[in-house]
N, C-alpha and C. Protein backbone atom coordinates (compact mmCIF):
# COMPACT_ATOMS: atom_id res chain seq x y z
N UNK A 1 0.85 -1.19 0.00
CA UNK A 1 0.00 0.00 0.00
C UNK A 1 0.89 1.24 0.00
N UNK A 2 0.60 2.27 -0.46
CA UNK A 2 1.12 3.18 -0.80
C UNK A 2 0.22 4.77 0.08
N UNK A 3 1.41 5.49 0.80
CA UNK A 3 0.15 6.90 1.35
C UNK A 3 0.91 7.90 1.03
N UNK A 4 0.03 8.82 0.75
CA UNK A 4 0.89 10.10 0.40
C UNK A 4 0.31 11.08 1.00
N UNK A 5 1.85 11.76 1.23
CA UNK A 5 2.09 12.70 2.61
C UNK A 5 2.79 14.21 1.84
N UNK A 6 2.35 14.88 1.29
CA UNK A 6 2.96 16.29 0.61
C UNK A 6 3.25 15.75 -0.49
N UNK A 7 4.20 15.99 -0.66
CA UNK A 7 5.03 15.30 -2.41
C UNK A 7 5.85 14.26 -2.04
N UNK A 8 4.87 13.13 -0.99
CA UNK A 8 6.47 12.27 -0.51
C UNK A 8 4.72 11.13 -1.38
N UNK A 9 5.70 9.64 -1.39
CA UNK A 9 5.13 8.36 -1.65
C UNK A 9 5.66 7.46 -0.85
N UNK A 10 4.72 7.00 -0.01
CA UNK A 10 5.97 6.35 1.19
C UNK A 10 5.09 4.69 1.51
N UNK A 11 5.64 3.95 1.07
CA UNK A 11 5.34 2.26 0.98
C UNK A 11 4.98 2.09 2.70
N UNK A 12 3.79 1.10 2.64
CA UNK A 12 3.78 1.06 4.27
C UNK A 12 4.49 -0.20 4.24
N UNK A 13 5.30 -0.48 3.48
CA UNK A 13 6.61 -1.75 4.24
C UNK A 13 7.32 -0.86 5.60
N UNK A 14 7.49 0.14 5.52
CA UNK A 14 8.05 0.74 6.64
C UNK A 14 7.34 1.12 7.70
N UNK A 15 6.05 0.49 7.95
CA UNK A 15 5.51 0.57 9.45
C UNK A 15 5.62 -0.72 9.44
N UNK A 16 5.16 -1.90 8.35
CA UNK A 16 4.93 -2.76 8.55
C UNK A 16 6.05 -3.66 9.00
N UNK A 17 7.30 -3.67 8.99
CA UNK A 17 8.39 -3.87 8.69
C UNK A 17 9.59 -3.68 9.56
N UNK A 18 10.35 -4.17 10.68
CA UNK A 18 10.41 -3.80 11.99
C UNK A 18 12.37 -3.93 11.76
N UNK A 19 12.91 -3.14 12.20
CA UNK A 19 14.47 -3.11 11.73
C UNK A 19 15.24 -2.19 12.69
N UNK A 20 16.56 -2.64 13.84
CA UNK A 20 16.92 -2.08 14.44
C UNK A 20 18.43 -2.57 13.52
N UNK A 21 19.23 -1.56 13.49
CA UNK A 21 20.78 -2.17 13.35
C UNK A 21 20.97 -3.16 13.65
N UNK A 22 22.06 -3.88 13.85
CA UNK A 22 22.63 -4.73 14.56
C UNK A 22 24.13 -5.03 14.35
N UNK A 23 25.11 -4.26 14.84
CA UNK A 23 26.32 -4.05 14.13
C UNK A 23 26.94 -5.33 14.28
N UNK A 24 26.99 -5.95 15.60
CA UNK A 24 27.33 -6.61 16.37
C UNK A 24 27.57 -8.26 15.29
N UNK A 25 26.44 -8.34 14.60
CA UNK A 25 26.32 -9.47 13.65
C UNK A 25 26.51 -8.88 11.97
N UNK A 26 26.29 -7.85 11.64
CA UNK A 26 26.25 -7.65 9.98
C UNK A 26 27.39 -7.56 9.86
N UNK A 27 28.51 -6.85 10.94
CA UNK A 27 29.83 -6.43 10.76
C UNK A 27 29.87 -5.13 9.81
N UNK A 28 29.04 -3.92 9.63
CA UNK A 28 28.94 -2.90 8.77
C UNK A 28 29.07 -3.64 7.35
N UNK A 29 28.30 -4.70 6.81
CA UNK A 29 28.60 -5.29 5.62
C UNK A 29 27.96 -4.34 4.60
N UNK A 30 27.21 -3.22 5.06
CA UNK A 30 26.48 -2.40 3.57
C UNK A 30 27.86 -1.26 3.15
N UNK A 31 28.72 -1.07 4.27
CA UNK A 31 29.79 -0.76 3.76
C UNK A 31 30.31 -1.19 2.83
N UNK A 32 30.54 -2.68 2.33
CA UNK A 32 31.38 -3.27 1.69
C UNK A 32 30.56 -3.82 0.32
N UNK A 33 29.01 -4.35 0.71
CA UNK A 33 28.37 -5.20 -0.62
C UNK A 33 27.49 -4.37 -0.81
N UNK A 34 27.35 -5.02 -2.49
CA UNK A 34 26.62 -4.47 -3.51
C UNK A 34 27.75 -4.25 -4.66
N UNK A 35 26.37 -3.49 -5.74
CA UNK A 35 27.54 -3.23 -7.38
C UNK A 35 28.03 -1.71 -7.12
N UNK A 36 27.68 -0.87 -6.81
CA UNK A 36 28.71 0.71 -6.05
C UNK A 36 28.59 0.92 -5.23
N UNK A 37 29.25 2.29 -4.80
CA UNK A 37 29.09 2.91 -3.84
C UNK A 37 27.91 3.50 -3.06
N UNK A 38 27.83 4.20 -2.10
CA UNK A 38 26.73 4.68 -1.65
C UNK A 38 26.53 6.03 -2.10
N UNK A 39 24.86 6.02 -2.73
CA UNK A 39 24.49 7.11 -4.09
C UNK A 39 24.63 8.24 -3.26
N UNK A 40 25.04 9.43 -3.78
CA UNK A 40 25.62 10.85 -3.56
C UNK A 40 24.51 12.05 -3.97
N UNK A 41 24.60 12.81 -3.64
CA UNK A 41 23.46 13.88 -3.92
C UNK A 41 24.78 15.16 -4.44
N UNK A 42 24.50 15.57 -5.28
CA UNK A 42 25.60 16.87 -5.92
C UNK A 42 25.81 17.89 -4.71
N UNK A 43 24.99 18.29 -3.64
CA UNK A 43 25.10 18.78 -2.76
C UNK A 43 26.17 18.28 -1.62
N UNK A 44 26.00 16.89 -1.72
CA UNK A 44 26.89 15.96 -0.52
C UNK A 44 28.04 16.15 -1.18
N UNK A 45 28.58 16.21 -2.60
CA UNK A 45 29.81 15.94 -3.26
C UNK A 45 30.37 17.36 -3.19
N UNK A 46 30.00 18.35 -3.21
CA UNK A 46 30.09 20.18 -3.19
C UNK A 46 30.68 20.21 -1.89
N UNK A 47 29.92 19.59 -0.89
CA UNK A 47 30.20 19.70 0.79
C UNK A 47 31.12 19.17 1.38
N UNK A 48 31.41 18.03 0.49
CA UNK A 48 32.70 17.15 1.40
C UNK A 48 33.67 17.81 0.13
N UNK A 49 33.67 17.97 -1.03
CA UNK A 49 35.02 18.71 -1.52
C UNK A 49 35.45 20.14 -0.79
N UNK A 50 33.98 20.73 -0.47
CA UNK A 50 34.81 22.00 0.08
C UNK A 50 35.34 21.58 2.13
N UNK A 51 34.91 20.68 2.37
CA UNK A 51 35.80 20.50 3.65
C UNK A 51 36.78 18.94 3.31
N UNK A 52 37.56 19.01 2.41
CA UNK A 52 37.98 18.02 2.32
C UNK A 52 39.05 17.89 3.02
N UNK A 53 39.53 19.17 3.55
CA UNK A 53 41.01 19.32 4.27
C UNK A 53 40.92 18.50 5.87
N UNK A 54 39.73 18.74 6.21
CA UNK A 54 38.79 18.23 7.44
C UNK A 54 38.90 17.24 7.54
N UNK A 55 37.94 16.19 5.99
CA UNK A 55 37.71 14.63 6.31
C UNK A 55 39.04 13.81 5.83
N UNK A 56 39.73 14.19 4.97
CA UNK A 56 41.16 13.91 4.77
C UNK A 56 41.63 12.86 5.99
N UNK A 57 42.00 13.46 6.98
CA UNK A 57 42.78 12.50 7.77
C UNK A 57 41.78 11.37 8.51
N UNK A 58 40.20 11.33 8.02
CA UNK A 58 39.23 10.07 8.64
C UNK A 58 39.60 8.81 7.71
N UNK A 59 40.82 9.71 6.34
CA UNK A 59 40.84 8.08 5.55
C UNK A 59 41.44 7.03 6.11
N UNK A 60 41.42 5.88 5.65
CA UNK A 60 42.72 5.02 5.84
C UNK A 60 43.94 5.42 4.55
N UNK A 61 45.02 4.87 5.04
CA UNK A 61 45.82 5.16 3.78
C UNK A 61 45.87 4.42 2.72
N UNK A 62 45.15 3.14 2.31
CA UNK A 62 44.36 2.95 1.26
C UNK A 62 43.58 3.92 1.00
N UNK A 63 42.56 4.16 1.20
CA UNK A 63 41.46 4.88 0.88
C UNK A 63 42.08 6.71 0.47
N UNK A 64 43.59 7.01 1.10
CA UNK A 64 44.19 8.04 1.08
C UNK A 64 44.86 7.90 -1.08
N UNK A 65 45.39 6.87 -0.85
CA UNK A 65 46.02 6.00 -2.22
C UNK A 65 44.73 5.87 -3.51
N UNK A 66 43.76 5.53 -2.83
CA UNK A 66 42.66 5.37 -4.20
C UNK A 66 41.74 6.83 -4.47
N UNK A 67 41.90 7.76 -3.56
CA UNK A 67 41.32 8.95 -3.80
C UNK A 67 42.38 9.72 -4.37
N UNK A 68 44.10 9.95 -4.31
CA UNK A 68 44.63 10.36 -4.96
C UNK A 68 44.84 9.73 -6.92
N UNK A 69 44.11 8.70 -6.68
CA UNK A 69 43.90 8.00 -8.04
C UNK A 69 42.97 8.14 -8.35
N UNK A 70 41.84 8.33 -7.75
CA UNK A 70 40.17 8.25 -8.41
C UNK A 70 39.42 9.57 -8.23
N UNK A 71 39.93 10.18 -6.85
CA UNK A 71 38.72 11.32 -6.16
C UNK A 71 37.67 9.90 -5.19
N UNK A 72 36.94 10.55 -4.74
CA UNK A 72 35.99 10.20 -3.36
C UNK A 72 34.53 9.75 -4.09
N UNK A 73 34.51 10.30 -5.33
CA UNK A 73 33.04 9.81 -5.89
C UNK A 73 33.49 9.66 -7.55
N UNK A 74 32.03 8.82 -7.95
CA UNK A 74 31.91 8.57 -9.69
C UNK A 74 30.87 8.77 -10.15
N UNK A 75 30.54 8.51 -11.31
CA UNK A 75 29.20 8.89 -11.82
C UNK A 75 29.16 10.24 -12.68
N UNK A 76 27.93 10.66 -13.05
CA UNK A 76 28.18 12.20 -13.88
C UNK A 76 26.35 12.12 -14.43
N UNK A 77 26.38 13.17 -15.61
CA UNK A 77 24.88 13.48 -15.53
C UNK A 77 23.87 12.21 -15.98
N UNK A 78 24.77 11.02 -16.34
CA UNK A 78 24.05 10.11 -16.68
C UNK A 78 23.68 8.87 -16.03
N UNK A 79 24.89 8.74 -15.05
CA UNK A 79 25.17 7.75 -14.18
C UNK A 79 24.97 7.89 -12.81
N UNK A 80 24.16 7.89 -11.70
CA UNK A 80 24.27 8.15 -10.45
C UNK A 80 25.51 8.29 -10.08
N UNK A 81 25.91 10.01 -9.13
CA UNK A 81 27.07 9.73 -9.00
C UNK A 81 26.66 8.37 -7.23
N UNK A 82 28.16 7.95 -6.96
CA UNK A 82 27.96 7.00 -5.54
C UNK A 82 29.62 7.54 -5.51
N UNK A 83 29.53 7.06 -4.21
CA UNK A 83 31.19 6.97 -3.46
C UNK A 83 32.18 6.08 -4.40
N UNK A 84 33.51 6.03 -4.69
CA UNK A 84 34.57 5.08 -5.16
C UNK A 84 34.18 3.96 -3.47
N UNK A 85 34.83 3.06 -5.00
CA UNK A 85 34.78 2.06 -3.96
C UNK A 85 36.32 1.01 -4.30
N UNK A 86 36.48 0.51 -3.35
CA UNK A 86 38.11 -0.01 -3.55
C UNK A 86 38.03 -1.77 -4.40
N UNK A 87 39.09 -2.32 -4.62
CA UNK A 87 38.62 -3.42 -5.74
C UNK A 87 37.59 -4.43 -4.69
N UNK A 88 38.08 -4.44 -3.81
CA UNK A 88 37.56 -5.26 -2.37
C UNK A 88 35.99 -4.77 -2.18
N UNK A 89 35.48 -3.72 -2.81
CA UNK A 89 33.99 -3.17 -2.13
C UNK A 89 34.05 -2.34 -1.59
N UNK A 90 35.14 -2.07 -0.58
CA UNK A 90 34.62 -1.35 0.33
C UNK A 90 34.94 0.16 0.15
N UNK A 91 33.45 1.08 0.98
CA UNK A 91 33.22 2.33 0.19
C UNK A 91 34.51 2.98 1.05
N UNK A 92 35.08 4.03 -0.10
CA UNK A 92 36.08 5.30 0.20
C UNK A 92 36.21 5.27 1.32
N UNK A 93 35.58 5.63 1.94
CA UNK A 93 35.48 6.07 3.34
C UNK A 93 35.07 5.22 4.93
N UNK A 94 34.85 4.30 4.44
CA UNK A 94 35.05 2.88 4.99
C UNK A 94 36.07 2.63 5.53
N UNK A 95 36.11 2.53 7.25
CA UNK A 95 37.40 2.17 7.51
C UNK A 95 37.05 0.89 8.99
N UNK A 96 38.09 -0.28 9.56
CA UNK A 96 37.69 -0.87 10.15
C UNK A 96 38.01 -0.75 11.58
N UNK A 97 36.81 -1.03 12.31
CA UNK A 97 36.63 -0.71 13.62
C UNK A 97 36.35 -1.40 14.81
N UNK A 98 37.02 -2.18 15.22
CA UNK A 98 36.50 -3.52 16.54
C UNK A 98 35.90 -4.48 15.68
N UNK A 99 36.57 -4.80 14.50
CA UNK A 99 36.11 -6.06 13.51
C UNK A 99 34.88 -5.03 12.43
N UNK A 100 34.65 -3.96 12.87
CA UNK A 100 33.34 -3.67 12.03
C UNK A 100 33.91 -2.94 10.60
N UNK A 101 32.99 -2.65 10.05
CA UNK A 101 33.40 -1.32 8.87
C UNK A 101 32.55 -0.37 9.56
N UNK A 102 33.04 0.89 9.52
CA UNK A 102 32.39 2.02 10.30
C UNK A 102 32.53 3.19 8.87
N UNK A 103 32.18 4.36 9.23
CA UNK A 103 32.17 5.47 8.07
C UNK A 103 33.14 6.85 8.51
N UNK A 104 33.91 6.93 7.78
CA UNK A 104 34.79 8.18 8.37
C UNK A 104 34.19 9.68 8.23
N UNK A 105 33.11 9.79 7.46
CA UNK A 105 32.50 11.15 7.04
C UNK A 105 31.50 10.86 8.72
N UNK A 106 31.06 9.72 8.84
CA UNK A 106 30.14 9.45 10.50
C UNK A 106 30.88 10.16 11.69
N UNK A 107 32.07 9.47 11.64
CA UNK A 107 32.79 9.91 12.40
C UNK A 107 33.84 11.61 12.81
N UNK A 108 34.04 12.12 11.11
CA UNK A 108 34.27 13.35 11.22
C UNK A 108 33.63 14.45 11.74
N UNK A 109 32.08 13.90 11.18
CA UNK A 109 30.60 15.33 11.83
C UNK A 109 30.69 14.62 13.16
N UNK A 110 30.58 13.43 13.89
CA UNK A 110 29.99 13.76 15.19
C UNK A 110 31.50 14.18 15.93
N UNK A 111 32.76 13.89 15.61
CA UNK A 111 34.03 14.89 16.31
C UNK A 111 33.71 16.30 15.82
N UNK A 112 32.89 16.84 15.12
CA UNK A 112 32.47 17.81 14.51
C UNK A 112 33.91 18.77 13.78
N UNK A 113 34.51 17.78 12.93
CA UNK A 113 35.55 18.04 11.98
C UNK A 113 35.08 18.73 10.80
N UNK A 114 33.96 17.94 10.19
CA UNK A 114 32.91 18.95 9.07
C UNK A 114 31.60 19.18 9.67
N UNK A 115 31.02 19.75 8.68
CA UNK A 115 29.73 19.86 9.04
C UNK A 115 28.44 18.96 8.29
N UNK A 116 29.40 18.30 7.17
CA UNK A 116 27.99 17.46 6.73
C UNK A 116 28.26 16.21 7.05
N UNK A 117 26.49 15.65 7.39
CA UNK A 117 26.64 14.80 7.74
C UNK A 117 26.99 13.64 6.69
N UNK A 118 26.76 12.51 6.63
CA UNK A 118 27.08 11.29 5.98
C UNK A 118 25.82 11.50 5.28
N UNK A 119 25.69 10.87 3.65
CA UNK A 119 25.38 10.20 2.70
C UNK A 119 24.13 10.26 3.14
N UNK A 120 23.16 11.26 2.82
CA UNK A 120 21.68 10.83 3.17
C UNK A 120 21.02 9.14 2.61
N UNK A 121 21.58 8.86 1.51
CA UNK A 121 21.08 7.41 1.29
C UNK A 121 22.14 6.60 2.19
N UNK A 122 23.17 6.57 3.13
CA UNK A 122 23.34 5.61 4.19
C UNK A 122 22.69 5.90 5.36
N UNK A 123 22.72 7.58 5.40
CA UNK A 123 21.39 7.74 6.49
C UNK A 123 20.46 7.00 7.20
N UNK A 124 19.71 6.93 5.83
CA UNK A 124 18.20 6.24 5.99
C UNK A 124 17.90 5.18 5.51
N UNK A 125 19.02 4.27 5.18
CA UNK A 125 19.04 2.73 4.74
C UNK A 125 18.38 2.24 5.70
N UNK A 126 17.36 1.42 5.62
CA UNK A 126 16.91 0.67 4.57
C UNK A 126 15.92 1.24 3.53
N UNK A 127 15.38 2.61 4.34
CA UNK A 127 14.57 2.91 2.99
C UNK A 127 15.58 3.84 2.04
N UNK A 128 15.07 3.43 0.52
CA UNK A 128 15.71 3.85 -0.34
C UNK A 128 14.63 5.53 -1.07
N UNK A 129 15.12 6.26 -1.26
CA UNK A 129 14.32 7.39 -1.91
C UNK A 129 14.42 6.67 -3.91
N UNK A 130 13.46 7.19 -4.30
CA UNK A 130 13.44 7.62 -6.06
C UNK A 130 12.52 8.69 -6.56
N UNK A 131 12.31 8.68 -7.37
CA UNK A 131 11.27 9.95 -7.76
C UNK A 131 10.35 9.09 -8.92
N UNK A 132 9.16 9.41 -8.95
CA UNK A 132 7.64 9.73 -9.76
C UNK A 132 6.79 10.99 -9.51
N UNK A 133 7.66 10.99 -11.07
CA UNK A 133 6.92 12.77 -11.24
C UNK A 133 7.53 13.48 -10.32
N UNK A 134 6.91 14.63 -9.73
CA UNK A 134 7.01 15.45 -8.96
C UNK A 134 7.23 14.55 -7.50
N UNK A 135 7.14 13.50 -7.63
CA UNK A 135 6.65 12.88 -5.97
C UNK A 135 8.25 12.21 -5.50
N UNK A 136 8.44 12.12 -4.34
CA UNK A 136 9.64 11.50 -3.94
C UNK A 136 9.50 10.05 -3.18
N UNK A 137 9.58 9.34 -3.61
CA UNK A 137 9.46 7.53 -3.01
C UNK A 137 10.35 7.22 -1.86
N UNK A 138 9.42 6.69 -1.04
CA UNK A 138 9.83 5.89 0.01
C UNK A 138 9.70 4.45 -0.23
N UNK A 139 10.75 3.66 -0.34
CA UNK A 139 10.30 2.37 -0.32
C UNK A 139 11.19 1.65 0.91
N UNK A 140 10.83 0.50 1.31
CA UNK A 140 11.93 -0.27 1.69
C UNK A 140 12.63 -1.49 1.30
N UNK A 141 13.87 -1.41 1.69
CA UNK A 141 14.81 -1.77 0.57
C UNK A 141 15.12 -2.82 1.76
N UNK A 142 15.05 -4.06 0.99
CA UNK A 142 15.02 -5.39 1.77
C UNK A 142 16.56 -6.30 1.13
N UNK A 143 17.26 -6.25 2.07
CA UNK A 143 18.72 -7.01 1.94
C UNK A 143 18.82 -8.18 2.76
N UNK A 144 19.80 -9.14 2.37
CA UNK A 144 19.93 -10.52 3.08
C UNK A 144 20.86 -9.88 4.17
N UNK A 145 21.50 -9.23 3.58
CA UNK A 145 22.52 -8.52 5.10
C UNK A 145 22.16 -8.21 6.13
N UNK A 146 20.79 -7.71 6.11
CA UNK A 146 20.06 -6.96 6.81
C UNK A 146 18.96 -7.55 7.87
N UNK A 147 19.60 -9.36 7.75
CA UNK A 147 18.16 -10.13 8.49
C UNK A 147 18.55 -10.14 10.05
N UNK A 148 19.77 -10.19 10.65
CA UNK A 148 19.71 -9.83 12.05
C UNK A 148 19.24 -8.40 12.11
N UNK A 149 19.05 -7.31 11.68
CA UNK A 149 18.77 -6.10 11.66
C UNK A 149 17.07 -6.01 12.03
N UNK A 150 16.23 -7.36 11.69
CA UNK A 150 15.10 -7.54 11.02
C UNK A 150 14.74 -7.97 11.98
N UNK A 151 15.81 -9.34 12.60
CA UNK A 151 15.16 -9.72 14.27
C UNK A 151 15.22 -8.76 15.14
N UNK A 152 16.46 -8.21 14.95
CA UNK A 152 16.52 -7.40 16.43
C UNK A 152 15.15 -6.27 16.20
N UNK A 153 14.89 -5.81 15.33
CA UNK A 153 13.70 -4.55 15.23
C UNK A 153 12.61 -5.39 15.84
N UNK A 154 12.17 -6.79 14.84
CA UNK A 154 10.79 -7.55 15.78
C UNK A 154 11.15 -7.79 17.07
N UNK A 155 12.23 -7.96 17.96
CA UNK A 155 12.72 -8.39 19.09
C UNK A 155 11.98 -7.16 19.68
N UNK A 156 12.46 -5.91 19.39
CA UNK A 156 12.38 -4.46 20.23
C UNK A 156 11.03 -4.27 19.43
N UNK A 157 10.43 -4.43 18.73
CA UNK A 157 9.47 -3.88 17.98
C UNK A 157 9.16 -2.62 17.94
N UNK A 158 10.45 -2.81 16.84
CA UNK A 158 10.38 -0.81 16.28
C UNK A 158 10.55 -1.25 14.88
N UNK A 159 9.47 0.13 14.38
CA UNK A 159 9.03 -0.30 12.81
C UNK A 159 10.36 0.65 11.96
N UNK A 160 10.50 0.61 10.87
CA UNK A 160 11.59 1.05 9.77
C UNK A 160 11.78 2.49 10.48
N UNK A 161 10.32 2.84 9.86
CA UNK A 161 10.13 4.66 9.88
C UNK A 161 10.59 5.33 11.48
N UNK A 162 10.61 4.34 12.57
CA UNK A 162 10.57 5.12 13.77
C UNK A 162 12.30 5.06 14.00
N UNK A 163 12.88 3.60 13.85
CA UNK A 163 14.31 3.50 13.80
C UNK A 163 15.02 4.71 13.10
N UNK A 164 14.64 5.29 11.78
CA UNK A 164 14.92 6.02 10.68
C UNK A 164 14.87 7.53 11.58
N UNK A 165 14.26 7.80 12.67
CA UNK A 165 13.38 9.02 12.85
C UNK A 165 14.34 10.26 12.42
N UNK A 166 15.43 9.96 13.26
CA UNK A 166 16.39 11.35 13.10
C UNK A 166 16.60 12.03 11.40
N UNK A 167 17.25 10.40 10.76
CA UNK A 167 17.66 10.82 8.95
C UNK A 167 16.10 11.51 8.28
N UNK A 168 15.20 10.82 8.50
CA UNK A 168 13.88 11.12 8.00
C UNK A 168 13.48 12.94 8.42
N UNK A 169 14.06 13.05 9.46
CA UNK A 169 13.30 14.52 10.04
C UNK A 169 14.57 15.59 9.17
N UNK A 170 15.66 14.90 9.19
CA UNK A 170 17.00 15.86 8.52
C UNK A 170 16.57 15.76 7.22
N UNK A 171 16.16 14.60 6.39
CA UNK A 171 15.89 15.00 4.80
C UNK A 171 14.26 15.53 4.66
N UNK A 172 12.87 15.57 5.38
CA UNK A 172 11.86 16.02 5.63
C UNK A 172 11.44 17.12 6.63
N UNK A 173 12.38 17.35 7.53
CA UNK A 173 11.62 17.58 8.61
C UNK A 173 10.67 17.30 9.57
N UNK A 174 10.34 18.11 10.75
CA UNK A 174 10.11 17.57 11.90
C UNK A 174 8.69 17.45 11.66
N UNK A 175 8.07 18.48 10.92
CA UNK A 175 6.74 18.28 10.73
C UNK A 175 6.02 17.31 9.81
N UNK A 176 7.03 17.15 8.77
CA UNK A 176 6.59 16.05 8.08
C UNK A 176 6.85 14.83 8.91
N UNK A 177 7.33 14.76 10.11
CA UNK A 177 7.33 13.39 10.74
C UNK A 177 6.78 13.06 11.16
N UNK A 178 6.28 14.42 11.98
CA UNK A 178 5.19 14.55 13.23
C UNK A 178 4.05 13.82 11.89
N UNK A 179 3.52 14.50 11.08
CA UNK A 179 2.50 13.54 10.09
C UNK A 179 2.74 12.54 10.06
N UNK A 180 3.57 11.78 9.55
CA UNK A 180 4.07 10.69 9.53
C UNK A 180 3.62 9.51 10.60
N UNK A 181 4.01 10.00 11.57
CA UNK A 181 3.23 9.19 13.22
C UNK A 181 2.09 9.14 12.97
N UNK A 182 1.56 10.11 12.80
CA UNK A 182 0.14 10.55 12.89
C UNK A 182 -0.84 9.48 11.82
N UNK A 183 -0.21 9.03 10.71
CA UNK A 183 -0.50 8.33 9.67
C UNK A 183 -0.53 6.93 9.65
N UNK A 184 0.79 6.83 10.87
CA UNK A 184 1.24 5.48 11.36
C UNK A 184 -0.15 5.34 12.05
N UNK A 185 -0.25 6.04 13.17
CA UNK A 185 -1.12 5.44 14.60
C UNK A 185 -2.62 5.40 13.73
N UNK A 186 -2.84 6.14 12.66
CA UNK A 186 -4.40 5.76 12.11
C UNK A 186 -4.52 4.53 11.44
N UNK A 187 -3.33 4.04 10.66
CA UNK A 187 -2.68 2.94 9.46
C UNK A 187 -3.32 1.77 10.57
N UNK A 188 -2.04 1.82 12.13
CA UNK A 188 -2.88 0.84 13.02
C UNK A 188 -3.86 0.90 13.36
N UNK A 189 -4.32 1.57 13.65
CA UNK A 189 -5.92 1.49 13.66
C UNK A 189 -7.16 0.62 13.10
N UNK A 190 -6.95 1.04 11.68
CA UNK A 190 -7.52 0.55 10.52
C UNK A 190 -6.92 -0.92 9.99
N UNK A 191 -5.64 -1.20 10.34
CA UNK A 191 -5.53 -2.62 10.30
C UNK A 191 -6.05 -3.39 11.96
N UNK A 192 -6.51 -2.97 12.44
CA UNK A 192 -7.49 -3.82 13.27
C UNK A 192 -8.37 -4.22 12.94
């Protein structure tokens, strides 16, 4: 089912649909799999080139070695740009942490080294954005990586959209969230 909320289209897989992290078991694997990087917004690529002096030292020195060979992103007006990614997968900025892959742009904003945050599409993984028409899509984006992520949410029973709350209110806002709830608690309702 599908509800629409302003110019958003937002799949109710994400009430229906219950997902807490779980670092502990995925090992940050969305860092590493899939066919690219994590998709970029021309704004995110503007923001981290102009503080690049900043996130610079969050690389590893691989990741120092393949950006002096590649730059930090690919793509162009035809191709989504996404992050480089190294022959191994893993994105640019990907570095490893107590066994995990963690994100160095994550880690630069909350030492508050830059000011932007990370990759609105790693943001708010699992839901993925697209566009129809004028409208902006919410869907959720269902990975095998992602199935301890899937228990632990039914364990705690917290749905996509509420886990998501913070990325969702930074790319919508607070009021479009506050709707959002509001849409949720009637949605349950009506599935009674």
């Amino acid at each position: 089912m599908i509800i629409e909320l302003g110019d958003t289209l937002i799949s109710t897989e994400i009430f229906d649909t219950n997902f807490v992290c779980n670092l502990s078991k995925c090992k940050g694997a969305c860092c590493i799999e899939g066919n690219r990087g994590a998709p970029l917004e021309i704004e995110e690529i503007n923001a981290y080139q102009k503080e690049w002096h900043n996130l610079a030292p969050y690389l590893n020195e691989q990741s120092t070695k393949l950006y002096e060979k590649e730059g930090f992103y690919e793509g162009d007006d035809f191709i989504e740009y996404a992050t480089t990614c190294h022959p191994t997968g893993e994105c640019i900025f990907a570095y490893r942490n107590d066994g995990c892959l963690s994100c160095g742009i994550e880690k630069a904003y909350k030492e508050k080294a830059i000011e932007t945050a990370k990759p609105i599409s790693c943001h708010l993984y699992p839901i993925r954005l697209g566009k129809v028409g004028l409208y902006t899509t919410l869907n959720y984006h269902k990975w095998d990586i992602c199935i301890a992520a899937c228990a632990l949410g039914d364990e705690l029973k917290v749905p996509v959209f509420k886990f998501l709350k913070e990325p969702l209110i930074r790319q919508f806002g607070t009021s479009w969230y506050q709707e959002l709830e509001s849409i949720y608690e009637a949605w349950l309702t009506e599935k009674k």
